[in-house]
Structure formats: C-alpha cells, structure tokens
C-alpha atoms as a PDB file:
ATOM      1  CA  UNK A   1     139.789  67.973 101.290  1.00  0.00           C
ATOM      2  CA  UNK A   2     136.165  67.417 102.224  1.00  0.00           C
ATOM      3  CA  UNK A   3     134.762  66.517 105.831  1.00  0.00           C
ATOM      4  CA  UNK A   4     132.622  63.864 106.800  1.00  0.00           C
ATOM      5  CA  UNK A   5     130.110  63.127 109.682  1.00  0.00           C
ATOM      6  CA  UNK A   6     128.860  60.478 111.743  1.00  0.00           C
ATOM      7  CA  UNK A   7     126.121  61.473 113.619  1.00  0.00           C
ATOM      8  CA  UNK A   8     125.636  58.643 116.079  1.00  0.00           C
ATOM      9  CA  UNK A   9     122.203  60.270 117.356  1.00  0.00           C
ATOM     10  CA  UNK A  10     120.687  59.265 114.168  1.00  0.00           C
ATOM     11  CA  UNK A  11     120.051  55.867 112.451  1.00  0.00           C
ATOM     12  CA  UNK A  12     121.653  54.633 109.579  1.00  0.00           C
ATOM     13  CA  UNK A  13     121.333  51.583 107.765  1.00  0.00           C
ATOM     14  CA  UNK A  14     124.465  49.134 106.781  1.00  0.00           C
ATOM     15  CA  UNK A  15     125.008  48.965 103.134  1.00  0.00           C
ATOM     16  CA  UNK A  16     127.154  45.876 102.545  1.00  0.00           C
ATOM     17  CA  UNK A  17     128.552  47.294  99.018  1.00  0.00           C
ATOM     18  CA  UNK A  18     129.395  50.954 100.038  1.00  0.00           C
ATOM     19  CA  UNK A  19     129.732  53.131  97.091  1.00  0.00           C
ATOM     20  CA  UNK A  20     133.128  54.360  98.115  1.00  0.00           C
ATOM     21  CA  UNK A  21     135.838  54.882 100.347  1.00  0.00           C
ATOM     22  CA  UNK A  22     133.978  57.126 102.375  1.00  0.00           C
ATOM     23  CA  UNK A  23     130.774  55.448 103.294  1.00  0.00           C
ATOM     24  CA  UNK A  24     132.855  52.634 104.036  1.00  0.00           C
ATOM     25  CA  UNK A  25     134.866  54.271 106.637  1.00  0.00           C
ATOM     26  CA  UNK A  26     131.805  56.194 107.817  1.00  0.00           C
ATOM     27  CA  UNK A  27     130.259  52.507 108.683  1.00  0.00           C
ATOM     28  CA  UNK A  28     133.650  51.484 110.474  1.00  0.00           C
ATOM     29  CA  UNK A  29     133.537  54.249 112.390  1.00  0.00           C
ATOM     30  CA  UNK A  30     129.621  53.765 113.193  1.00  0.00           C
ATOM     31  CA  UNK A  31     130.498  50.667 114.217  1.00  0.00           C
ATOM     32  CA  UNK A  32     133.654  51.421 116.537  1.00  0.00           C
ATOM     33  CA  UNK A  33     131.571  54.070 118.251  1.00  0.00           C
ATOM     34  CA  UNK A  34     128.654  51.448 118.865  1.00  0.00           C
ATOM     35  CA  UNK A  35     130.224  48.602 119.843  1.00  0.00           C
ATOM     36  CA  UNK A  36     131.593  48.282 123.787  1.00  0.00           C
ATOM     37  CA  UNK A  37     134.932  47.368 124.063  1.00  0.00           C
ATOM     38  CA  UNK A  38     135.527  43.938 124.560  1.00  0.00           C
ATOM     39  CA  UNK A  39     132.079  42.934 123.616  1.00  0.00           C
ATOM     40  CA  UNK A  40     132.543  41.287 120.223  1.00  0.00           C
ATOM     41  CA  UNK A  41     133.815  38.116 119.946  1.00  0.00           C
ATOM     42  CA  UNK A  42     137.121  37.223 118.033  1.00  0.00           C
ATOM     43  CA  UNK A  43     137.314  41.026 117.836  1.00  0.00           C
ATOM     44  CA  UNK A  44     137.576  42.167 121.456  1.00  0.00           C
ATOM     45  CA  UNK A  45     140.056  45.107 120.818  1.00  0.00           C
ATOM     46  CA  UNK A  46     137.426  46.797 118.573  1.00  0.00           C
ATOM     47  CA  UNK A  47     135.063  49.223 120.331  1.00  0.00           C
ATOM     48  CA  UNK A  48     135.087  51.881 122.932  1.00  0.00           C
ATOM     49  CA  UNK A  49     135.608  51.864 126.036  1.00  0.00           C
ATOM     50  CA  UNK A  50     132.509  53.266 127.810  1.00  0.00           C
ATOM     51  CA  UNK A  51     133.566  52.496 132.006  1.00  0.00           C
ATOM     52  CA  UNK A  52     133.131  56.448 131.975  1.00  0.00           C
ATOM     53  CA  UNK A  53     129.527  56.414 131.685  1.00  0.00           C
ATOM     54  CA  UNK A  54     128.955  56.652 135.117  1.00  0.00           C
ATOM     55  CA  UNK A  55     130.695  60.086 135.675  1.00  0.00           C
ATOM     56  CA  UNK A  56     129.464  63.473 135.741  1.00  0.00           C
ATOM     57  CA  UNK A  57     128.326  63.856 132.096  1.00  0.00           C
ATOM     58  CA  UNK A  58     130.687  66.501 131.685  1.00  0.00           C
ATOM     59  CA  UNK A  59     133.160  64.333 132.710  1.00  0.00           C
ATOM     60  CA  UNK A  60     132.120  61.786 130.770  1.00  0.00           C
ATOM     61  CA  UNK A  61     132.038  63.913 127.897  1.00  0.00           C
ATOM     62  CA  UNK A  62     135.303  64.809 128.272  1.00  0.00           C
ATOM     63  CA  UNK A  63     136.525  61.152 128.706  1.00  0.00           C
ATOM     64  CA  UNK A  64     134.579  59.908 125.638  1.00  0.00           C
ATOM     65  CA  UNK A  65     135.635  62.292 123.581  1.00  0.00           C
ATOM     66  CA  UNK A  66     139.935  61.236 124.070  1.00  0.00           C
ATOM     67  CA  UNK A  67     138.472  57.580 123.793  1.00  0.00           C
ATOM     68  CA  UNK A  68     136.913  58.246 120.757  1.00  0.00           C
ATOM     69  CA  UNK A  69     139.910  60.107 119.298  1.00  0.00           C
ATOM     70  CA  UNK A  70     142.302  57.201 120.609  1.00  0.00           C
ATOM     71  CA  UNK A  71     140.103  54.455 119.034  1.00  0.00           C
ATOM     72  CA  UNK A  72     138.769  55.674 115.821  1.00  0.00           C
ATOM     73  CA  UNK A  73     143.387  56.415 115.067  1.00  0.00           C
ATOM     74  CA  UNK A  74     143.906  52.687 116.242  1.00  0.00           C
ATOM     75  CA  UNK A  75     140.942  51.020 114.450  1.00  0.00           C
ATOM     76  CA  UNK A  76     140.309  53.037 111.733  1.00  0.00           C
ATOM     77  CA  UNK A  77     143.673  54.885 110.512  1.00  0.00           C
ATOM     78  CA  UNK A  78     142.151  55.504 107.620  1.00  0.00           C
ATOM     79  CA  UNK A  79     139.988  58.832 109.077  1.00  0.00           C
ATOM     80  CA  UNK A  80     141.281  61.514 110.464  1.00  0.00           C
ATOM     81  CA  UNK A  81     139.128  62.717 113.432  1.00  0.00           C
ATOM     82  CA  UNK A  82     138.673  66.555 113.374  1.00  0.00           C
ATOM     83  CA  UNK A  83     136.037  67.482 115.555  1.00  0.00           C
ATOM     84  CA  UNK A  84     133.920  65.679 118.111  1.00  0.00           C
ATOM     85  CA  UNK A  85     130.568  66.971 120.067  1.00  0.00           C
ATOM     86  CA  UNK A  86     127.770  66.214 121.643  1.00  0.00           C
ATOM     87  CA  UNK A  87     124.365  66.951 121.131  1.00  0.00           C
ATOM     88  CA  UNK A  88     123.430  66.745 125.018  1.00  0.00           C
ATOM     89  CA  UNK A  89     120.413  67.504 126.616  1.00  0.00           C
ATOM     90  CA  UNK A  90     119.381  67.448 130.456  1.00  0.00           C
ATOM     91  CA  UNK A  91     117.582  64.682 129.223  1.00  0.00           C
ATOM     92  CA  UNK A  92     120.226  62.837 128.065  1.00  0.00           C
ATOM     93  CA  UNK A  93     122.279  63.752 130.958  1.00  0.00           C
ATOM     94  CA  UNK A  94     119.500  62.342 133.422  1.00  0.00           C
ATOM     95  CA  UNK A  95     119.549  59.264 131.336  1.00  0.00           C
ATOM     96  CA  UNK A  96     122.575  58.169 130.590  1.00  0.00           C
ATOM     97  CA  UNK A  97     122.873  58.340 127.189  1.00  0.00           C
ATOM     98  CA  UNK A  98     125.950  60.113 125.040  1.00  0.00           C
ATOM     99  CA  UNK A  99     125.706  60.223 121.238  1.00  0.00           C
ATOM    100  CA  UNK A 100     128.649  61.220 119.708  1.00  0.00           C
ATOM    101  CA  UNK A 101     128.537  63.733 116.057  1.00  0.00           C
ATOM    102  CA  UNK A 102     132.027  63.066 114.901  1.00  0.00           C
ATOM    103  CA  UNK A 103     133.774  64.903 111.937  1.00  0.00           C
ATOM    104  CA  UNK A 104     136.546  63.723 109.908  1.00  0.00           C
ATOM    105  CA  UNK A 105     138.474  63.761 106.820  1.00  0.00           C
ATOM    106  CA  UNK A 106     140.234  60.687 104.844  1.00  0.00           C
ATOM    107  CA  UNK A 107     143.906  60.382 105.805  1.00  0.00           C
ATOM    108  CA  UNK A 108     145.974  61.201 102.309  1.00  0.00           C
ATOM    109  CA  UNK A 109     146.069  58.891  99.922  1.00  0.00           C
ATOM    110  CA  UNK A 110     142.989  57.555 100.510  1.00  0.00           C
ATOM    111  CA  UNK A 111     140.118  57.636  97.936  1.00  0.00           C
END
C-alpha cells in the first residue's frame, strides 16, 4: 500500500486533468486543508475549521490536527489519514501561521 503526502508548507499547482487517483485526492485534500470552513459559497461544509488559531500553538496544534483528521474522513473518504505534523518554528508560532504535512494512504478499493 503506498503513502502519500501533502505538504501544505509548500506550493503546488492545480492540474485540472490529474493523472490518477492519487493526485486527485492529493488536490482535494490541498484544498480541504486551505479553505476555512464556511468560506466557500454553495459549499460551506467544505473546509476546516480554524477558530483554534488563536490558542497556544501547542494547543492549536493539537486542535488542528483532530480537525484535520475529522474533515479530511468526512470530505474526502477516499484517503485514509495516517500521520499528521507540523513543521513549526518560533517563527511560525509568533506569527500565526500552521502548515500542516499530512500522510495518507487510498482507502481499499481505490485506484
């Protein structure tokens, strides 16, 4: 079974004709972990729910990382989340910012 990344503290590009199965989900997921809950329109359960952001970063951490687990089963059943970190920095604590590296296999039966 292989494993799959996004890392979310590194660009990508949208391809609108993804090769297969996997870069497609990899964009979905991209995608759930950028967008805010609520914030696009006819879609508002898609997202992540980022009221955390103000904690402690550990905290935060902690919190994103079951809301990431929670949303990527609902809105994307098709990967299997099996690892999620953080590549955090004072810096990043100091700003703000939280940029998820998640790791996941396709669910079976998926190609």
């Amino acid at each position: 079974m292989s494993t799959y990344t996004v890392d979310m503290t590194k660009p990508s590009r949208i391809n609108f004709s993804p090769a297969s199965v996997a870069e497609e989900v990899g964009q979905n997921l991209r995608t759930i972990l950028s967008t805010a809950l609520g914030s696009a329109p006819l879609a508002r359960g898609i997202g992540i729910d980022y009221s955390m952001v103000d904690e402690p970063y550990q905290i935060a951490e902690a919190r994103l990382t079951g809301e990431i687990y929670t949303a990527i089963a609902e809105q994307e059943p098709r990967a299997l989340v099996v690892g999620v970190s953080f590549n955090g920095t004072i810096t990043d604590a100091m700003t703000g910012r939280v940029a998820a590296i998640v790791t996941y296999t396709l669910a079976e039966g998926v190609e």
